[in-house]
Protein backbone atom coordinates (compact mmCIF):
# COMPACT_ATOMS: atom_id res chain seq x y z
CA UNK A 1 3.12 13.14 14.19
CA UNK A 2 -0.27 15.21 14.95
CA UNK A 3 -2.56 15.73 11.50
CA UNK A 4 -3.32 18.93 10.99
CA UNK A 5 -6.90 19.88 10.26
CA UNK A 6 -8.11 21.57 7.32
CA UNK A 7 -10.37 24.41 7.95
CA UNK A 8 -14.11 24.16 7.11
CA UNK A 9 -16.43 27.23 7.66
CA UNK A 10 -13.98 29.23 9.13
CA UNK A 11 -13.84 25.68 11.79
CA UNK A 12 -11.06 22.97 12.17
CA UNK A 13 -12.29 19.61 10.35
CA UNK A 14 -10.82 16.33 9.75
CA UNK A 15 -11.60 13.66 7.65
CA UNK A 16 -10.94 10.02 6.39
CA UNK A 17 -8.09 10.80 4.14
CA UNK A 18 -4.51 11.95 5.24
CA UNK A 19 -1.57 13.66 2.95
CA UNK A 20 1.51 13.23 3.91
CA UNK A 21 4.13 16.14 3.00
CA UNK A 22 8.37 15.54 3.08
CA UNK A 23 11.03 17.89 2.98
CA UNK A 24 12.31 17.56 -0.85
CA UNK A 25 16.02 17.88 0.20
CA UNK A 26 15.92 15.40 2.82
CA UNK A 27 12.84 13.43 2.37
CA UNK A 28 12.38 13.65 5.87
CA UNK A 29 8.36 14.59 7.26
CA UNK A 30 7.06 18.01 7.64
CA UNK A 31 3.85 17.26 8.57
CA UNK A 32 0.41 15.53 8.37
CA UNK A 33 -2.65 17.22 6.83
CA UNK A 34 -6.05 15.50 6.93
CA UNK A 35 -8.02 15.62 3.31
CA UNK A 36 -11.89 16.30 3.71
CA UNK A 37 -14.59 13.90 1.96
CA UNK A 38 -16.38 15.05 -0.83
CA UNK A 39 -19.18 15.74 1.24
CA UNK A 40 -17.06 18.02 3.87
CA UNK A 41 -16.09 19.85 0.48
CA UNK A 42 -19.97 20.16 -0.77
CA UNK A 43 -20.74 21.85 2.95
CA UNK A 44 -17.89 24.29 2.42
CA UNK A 45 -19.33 25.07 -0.80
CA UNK A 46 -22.56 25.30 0.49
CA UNK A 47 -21.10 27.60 3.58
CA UNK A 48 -19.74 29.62 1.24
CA UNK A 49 -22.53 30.62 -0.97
CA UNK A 50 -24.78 31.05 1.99
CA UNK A 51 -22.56 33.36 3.50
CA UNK A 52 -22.00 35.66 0.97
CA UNK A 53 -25.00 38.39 1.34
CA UNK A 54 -24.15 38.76 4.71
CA UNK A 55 -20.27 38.81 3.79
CA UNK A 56 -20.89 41.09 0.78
CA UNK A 57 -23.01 43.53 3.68
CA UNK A 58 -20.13 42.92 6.59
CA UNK A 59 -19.06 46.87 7.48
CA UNK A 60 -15.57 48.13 6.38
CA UNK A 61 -14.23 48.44 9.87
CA UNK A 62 -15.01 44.59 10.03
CA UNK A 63 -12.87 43.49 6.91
CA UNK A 64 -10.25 45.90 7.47
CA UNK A 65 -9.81 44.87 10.97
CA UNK A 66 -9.63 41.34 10.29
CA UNK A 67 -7.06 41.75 7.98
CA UNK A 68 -5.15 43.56 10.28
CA UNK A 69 -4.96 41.20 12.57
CA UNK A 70 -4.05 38.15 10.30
CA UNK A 71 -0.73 41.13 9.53
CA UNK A 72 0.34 41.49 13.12
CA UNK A 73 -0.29 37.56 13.66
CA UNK A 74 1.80 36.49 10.85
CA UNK A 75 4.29 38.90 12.06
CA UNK A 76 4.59 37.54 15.67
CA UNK A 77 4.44 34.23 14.45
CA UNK A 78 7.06 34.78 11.70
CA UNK A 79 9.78 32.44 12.25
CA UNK A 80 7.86 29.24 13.36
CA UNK A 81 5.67 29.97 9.82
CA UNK A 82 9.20 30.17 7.85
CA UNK A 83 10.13 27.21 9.20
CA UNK A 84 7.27 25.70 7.78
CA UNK A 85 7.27 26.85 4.68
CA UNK A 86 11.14 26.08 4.24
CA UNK A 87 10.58 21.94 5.24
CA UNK A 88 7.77 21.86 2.96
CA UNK A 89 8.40 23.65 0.21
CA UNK A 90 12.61 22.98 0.70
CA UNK A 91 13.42 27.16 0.13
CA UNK A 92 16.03 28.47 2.05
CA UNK A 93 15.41 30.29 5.44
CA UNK A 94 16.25 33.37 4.48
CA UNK A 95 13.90 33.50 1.71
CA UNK A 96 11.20 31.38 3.53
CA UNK A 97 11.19 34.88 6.04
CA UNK A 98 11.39 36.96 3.00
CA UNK A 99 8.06 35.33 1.95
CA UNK A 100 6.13 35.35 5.78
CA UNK A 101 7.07 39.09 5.84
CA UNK A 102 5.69 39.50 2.32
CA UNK A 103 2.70 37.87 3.28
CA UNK A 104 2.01 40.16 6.58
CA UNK A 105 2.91 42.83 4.31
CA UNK A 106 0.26 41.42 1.60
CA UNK A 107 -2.55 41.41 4.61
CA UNK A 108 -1.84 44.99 6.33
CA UNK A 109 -2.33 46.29 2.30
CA UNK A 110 -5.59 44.79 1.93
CA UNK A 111 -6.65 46.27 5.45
CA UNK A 112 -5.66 49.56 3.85
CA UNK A 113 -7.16 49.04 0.69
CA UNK A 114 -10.61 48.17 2.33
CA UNK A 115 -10.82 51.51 4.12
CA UNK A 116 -9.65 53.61 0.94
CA UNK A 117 -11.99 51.14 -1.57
CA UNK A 118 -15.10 53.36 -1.60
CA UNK A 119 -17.48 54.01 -4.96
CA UNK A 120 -17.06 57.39 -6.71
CA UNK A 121 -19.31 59.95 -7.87
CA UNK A 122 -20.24 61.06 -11.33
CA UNK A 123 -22.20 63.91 -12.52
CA UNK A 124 -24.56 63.41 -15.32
CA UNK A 125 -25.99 66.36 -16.27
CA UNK A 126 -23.11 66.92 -18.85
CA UNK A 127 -25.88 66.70 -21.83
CA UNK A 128 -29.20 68.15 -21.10
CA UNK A 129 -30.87 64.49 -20.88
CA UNK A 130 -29.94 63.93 -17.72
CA UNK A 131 -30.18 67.21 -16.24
CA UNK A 132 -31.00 66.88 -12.41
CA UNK A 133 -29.05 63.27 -12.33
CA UNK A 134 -25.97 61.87 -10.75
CA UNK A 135 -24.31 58.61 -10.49
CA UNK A 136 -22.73 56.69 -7.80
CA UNK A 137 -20.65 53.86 -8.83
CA UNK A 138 -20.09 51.21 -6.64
CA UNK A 139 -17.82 48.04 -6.48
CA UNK A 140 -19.58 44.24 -5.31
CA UNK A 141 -18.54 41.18 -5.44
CA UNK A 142 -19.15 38.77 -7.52
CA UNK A 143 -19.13 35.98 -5.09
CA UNK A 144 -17.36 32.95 -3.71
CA UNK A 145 -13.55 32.74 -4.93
CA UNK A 146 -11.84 29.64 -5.42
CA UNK A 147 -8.13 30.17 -4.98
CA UNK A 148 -6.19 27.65 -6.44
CA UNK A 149 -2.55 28.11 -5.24
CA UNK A 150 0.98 26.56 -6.31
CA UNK A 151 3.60 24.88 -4.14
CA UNK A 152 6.60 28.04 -4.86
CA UNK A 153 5.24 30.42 -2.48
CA UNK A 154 2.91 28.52 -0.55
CA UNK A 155 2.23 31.69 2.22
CA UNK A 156 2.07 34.97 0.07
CA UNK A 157 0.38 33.56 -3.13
CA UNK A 158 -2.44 32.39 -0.68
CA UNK A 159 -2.49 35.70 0.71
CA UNK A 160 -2.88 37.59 -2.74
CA UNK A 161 -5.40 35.31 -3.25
CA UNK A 162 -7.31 35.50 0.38
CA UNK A 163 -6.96 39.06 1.34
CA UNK A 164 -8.60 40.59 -1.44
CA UNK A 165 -11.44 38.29 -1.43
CA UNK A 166 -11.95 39.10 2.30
CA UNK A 167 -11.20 42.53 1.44
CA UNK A 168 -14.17 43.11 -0.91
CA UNK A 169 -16.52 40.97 1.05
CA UNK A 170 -16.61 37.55 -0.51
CA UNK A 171 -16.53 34.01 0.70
CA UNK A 172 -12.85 32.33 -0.58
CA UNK A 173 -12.36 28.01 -0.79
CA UNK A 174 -8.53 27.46 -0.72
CA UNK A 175 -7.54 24.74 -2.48
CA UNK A 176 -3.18 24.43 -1.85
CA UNK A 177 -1.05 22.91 -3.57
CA UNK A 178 -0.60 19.40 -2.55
CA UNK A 179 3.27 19.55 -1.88
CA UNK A 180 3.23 22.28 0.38
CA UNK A 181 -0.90 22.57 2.29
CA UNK A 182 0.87 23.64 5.60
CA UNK A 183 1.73 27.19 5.17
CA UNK A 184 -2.23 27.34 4.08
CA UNK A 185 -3.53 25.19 7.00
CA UNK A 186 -1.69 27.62 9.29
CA UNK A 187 -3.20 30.99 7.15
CA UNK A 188 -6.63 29.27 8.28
CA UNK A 189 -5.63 29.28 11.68
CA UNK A 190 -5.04 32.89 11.53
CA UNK A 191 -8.06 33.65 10.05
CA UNK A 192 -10.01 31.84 12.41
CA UNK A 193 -8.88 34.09 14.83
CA UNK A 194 -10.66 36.99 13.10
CA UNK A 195 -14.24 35.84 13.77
CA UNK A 196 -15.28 36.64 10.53
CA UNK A 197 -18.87 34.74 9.69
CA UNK A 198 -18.95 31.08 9.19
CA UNK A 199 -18.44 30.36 5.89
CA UNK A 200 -16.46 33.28 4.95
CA UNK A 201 -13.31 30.80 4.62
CA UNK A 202 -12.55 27.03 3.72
CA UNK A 203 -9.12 25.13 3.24
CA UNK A 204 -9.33 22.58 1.20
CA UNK A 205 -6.33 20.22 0.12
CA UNK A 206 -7.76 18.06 -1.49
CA UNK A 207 -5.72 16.14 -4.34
CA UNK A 208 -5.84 17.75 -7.79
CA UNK A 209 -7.80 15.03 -9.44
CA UNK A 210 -10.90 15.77 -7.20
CA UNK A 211 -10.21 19.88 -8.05
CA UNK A 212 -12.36 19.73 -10.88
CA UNK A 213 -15.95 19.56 -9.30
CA UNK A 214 -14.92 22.58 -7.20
CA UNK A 215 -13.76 24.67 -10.57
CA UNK A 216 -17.13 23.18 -12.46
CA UNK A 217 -19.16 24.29 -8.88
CA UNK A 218 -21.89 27.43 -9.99
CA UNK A 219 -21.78 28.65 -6.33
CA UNK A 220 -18.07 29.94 -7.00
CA UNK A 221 -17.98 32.15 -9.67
CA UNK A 222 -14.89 33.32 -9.41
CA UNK A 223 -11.75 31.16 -10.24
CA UNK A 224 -8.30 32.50 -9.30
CA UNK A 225 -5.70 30.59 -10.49
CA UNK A 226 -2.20 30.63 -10.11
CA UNK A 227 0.47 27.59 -11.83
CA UNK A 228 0.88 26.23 -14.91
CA UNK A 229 -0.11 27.09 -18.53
CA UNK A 230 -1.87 24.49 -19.57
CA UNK A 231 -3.19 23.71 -16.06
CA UNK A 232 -4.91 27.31 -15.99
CA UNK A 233 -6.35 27.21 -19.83
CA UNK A 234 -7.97 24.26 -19.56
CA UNK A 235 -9.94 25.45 -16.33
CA UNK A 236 -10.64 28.33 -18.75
CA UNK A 237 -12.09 26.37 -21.20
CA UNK A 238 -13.67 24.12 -18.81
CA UNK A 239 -15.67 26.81 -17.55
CA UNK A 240 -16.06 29.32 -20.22
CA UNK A 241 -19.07 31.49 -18.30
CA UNK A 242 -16.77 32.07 -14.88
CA UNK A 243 -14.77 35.20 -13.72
CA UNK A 244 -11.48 33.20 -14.29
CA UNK A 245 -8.25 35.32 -13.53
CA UNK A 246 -4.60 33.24 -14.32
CA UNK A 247 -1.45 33.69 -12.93
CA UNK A 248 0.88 31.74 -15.09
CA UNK A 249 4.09 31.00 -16.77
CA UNK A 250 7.10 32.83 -18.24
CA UNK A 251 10.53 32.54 -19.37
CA UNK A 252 11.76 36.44 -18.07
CA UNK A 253 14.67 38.16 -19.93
CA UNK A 254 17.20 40.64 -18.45
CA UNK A 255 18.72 43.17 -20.88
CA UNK A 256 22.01 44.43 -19.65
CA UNK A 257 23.05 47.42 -22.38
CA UNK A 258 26.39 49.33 -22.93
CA UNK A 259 25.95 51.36 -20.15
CA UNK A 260 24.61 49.13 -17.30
CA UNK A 261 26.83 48.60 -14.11
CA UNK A 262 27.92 45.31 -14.96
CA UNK A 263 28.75 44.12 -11.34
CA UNK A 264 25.25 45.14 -10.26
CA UNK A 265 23.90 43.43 -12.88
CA UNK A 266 25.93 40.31 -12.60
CA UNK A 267 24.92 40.33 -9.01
CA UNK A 268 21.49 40.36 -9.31
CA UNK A 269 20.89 38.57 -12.32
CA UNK A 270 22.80 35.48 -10.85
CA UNK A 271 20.61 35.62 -7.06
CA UNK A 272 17.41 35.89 -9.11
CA UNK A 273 17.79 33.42 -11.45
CA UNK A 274 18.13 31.05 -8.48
CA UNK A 275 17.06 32.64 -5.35
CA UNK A 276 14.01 29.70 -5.19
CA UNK A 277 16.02 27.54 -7.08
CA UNK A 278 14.62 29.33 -10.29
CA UNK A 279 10.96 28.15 -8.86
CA UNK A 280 9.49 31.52 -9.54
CA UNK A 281 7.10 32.55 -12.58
CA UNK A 282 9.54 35.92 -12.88
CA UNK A 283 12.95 33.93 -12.34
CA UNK A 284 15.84 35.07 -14.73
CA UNK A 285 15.83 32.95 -17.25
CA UNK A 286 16.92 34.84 -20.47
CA UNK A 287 19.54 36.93 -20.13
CA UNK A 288 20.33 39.23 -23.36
CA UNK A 289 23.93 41.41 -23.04
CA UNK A 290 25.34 44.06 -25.30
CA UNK A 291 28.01 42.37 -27.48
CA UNK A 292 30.90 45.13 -26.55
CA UNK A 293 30.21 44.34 -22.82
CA UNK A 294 29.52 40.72 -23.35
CA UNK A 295 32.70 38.98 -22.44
CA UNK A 296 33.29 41.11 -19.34
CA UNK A 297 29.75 40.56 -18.18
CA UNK A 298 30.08 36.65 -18.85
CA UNK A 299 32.84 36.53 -16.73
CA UNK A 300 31.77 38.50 -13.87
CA UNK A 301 28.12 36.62 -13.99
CA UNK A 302 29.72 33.11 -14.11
CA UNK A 303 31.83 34.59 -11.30
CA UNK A 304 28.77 35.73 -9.17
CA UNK A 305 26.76 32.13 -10.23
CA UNK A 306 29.39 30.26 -9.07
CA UNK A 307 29.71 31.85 -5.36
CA UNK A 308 26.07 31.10 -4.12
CA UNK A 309 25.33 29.14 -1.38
CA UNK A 310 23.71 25.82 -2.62
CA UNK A 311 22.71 23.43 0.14
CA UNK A 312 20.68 22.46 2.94
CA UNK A 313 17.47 25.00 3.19
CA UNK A 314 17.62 25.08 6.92
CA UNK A 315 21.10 26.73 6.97
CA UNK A 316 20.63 30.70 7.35
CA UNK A 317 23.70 31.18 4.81
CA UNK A 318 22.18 28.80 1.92
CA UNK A 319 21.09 31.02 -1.13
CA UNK A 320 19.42 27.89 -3.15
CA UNK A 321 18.00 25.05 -2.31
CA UNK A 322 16.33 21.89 -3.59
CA UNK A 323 13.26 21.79 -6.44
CA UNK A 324 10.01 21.09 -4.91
CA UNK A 325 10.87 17.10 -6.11
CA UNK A 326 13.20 14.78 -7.43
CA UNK A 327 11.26 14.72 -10.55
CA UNK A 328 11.14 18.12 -11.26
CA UNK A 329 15.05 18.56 -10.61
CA UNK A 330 15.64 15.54 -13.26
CA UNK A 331 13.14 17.19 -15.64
CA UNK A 332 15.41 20.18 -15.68
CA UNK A 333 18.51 18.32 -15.89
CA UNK A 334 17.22 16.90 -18.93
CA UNK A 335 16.94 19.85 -20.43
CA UNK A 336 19.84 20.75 -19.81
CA UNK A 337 21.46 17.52 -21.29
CA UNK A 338 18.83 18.72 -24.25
CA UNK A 339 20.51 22.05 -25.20
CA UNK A 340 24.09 20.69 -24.50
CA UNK A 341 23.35 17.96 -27.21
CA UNK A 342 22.16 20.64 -29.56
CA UNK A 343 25.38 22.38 -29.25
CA UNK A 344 25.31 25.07 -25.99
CA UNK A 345 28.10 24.91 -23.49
CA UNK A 346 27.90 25.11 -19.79
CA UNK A 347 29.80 27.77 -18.48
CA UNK A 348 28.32 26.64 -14.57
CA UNK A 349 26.95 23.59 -13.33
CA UNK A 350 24.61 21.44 -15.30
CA UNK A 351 24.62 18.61 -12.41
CA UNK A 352 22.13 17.28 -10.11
CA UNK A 353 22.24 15.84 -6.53
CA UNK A 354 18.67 14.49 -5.97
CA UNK A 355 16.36 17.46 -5.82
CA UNK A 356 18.90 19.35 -6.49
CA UNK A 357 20.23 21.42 -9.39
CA UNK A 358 23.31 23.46 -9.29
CA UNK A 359 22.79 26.75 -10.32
CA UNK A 360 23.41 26.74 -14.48
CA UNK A 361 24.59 29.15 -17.06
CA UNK A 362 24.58 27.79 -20.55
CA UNK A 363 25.48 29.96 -23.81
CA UNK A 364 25.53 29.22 -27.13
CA UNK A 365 21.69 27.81 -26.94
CA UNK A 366 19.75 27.26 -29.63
CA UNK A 367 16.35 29.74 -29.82
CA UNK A 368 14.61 26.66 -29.90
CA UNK A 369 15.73 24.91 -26.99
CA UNK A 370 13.37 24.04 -23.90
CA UNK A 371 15.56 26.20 -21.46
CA UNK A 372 15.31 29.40 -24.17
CA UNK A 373 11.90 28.29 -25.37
CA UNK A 374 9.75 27.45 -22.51
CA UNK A 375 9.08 27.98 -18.66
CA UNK A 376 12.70 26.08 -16.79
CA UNK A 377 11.16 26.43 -13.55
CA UNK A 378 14.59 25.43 -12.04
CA UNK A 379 18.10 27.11 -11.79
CA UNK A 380 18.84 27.75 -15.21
CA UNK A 381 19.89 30.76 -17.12
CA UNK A 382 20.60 31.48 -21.00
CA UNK A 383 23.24 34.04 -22.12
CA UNK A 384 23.24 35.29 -25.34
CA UNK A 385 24.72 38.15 -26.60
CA UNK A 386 23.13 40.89 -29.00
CA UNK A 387 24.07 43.57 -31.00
CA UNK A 388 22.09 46.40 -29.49
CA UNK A 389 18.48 47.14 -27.85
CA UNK A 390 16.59 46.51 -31.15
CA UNK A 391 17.84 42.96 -31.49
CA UNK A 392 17.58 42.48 -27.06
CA UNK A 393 13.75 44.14 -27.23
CA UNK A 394 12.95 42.01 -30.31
CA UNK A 395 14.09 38.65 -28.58
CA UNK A 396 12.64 39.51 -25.58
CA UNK A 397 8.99 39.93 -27.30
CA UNK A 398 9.89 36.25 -29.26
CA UNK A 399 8.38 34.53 -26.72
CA UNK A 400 4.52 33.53 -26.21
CA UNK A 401 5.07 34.37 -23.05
CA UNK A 402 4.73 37.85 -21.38
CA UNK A 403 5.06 38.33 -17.57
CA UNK A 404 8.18 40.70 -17.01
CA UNK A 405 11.02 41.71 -17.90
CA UNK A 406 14.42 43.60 -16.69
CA UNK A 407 16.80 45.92 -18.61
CA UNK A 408 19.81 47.48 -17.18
CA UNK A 409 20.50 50.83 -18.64
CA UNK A 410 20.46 54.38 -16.92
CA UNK A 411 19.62 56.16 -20.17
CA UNK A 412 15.75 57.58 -19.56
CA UNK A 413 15.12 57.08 -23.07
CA UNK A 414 15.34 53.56 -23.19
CA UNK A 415 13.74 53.38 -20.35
CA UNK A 416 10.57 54.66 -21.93
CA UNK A 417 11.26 52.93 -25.17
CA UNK A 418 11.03 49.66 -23.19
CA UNK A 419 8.05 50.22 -21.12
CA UNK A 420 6.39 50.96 -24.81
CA UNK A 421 7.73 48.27 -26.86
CA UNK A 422 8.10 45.40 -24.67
CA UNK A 423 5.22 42.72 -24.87
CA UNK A 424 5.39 42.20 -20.55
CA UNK A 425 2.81 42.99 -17.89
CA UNK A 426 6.31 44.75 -16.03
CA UNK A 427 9.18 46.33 -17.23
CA UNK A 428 12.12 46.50 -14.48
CA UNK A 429 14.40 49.44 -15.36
CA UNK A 430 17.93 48.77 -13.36
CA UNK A 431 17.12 45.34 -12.23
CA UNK A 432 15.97 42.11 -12.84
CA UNK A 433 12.84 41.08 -13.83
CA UNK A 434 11.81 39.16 -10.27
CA UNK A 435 11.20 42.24 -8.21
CA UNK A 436 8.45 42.39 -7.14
CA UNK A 437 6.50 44.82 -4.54
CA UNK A 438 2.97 43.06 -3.60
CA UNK A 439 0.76 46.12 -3.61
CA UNK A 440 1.22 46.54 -7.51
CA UNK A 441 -0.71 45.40 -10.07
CA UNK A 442 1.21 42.10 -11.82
CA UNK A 443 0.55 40.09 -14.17
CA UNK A 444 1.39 39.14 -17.67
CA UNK A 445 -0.07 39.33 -21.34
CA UNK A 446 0.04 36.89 -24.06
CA UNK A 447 0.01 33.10 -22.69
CA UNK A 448 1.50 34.03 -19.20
CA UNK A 449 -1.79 34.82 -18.11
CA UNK A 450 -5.41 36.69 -17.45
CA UNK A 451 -6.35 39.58 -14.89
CA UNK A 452 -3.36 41.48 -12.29
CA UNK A 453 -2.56 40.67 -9.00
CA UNK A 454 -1.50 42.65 -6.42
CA UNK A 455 -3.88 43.75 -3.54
CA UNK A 456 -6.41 46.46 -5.30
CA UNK A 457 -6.07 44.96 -8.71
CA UNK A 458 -7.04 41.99 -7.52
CA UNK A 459 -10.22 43.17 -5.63
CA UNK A 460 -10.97 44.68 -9.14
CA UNK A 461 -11.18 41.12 -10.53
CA UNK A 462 -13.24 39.94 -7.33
CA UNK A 463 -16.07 42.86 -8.24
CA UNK A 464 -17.93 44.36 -10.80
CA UNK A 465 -19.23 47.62 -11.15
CA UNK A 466 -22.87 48.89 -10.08
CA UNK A 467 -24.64 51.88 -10.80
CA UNK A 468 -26.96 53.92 -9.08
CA UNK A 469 -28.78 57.02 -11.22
CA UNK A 470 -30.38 59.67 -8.18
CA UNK A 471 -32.67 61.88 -10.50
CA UNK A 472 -34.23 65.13 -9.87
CA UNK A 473 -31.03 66.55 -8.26
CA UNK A 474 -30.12 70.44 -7.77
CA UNK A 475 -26.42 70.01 -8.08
């Protein structure tokens, strides 16, 4: 099998080390990616901070184009990418295109954004000190980015990471996850189509134990990191005087009320607590129903659970597929086996074939338990029924985590009362918690994270503001 380079300075490399990645459902190969030195990853460093005047000075039209052109490439090339990302990663088909058309869509916003992302104007003369003055305020960047990227959406969290950057006129070093580097690798391709300067990109996938010299590196003083908790704190306290922006963790609640549409509900709540086999930071996890609606809703959910499509990720009809490892599915099954023991009952699956977990509804769990507690990161859901929205709101806010949550309800005023007392960086009225449209801002409060994603929040975090004072002005 060919090894596929990594991408150095915006050039194809290879070096002494290869990494080889398998399909988690099958085990079978899905490809071959060569692993640079130490001293191909100081030169990308190195490429990188030289680069980033003249990337910080490259003209709008430039940026803007080159993203544009990454979003029609990624489109044309849309199905062999998919396939990728589905033998890597082991999603589905249908949501492996889901996630390439997400990504084009991520790179056509940031091609936008750079043409509308101009400074602003503010008079001055407001107190009679500064009479005659105005200021322009201005956006730069604060340098190299170092994207660190997890294995669940190995094209489009790339992309949130790489567009902005690009967009705002900074250098980015990719470092992939090392289960799933090809979706990355192939990004690089794309972007070396561009001919953007030397410099202004790297791939990296190097293992995670060498990560650290890149994360302590002064030259990139930006950090973006998305994964896990303790993962992303630790490179915030390793590196306390760096623009560090995390993307982490959560364990999302649904609320479905009195009056929700409980077949809607049921629907959705059941897809998106396993539509990446519940490998997603904004997966269903908690699900908190009305207790006069509560036995009809438990049936019609286990209902819904129960028909998906579980199975090989290459078939277009499969719904969920395999967790990015063996050990990862048995993790979850042990928690599972965990709650059970402490007295909740499976209502669906709670088995395991290899990678595989079948999609899960306990009730009956303790508040305690791993799978109410923490991050599943696997098929799982919790039902648990309430007595009205005070009790759902206060046990979705018992959680140190924060990224989003769902309530199903068409009454406007709960609505509003939701988006003001939940403790979430999202509040989803009418659906679940996992939508999610890539031009908004997202991210979470409390320990699921730091800083928003989506396209212009994101080239927020990559800049800082500058200020010009003209004086002597008749305005």
């Amino acid at each position: 099998m060919d090894v596929r380079p990594f991408w150095l300075a915006g050039r194809p490399a290879v070096g002494a080390d290869e990494l080889t990645v398998t399909n988690p459902y099958d085990g079978r190969v899905a490809g071959v990616a060569s692993v640079p030195t130490a001293a191909q990853v100081e030169e990308a460093v190195a490429a990188a901070a030289a680069t980033a005047a003249a990337a910080a000075a490259l003209p709008v039209h430039v940026r803007a184009d080159a993203l544009a052109h990454v979003a029609v490439r990624l489109k044309e090339r849309s199905e062999e990418i998919a396939q990728i990302i589905s033998a890597e990663n082991g999603k589905p088909i249908f949501w492996a295109r889901g996630e390439v058309a997400r990504a084009a869509s991520t790179f056509r916003f940031a091609a936008e954004e750079t043409r509308r992302f101009s400074g602003e104007v503010q008079r001055l003369d407001t107190e009679p000190a500064a009479q005659g003055r105005l200021a322009y305020i201005s956006r730069r960047p604060h340098g190299p980015v170092l994207a660190i990227t997890p294995f669940n959406f190995p094209l489009n969290l790339v992309a949130h990471k790489v567009a902005p950057a690009i967009a705002v006129g900074a250098p980015v070093i990719v470092k992939p996850a090392p289960a799933t580097p090809l979706s990355a690798l192939l990004l690089g391709e794309l972007l070396a189509e561009t001919g953007l300067p030397e410099g202004m990109f790297s791939v990296l996938p190097v293992h995670n134990s060498e990560a650290g010299a890149l994360v302590d590196d002064p030259r990139l003083p930006i950090v973006s990191f998305t994964g896990s908790g303790p993962v992303g704190y630790a490179i915030m306290d390793r590196v306390p005087r760096k623009h560090v922006t995390l993307e982490l963790g959560g364990n999302a609640a649904a609320v479905v009320l009195d009056d929700a549409d409980l077949d809607w509900a049921a629907s959705r709540i059941a897809l998106f607590a396993n539509y990446q086999a519940g490998q997603s930071c904004i997966s269903v996890q908690r699900v908190l129903v009305s207790e006069a609606v509560y036995p009809a809703f438990a049936e019609k959910l286990v209902r819904a659970v129960a028909a998906l499509v579980t199975g090989d990720p290459a078939d277009g009809a499969t719904q969920v597929g395999p967790l990015v490892s063996v050990e990862a599915a048995e993790r979850v099954q042990s928690w599972i086996e965990e709650a059970v023991a402490d007295g909740a009952t499976v209502l669906a699956g709670g088995t395991r074939d290899g990678a595989t977990v079948a999609p899960t509804v306990l009730a009956g769990v303790p508040r305690t338990a791993k799978v109410c507690a923490e991050e599943v990161f696997g098929p799982v859901l919790v039902l648990s029924p309430v007595s009205g929205v005070d009790e759902a709101f206060r046990q979705v806010n018992a959680s140190r985590y924060g990224l989003q949550a769902g309530v199903f309800t068409r009454s406007l005023d709960i609505a509003f009362r939701a988006n003001a007392e939940l403790e979430v960086g999202g509040v989803v009225i009418g659906d679940v918690p996992s939508f999610r449209a890539d031009q908004m801002p997202y991210g979470g409060v409390k320990e699921s994270g730091v800083g928003r994603e989506g396209v212009r929040s994101a080239m927020h975090d990559f800049t800082y503001e500058k200020v010009m004072v003209l004086t002597g002005l008749s305005l």
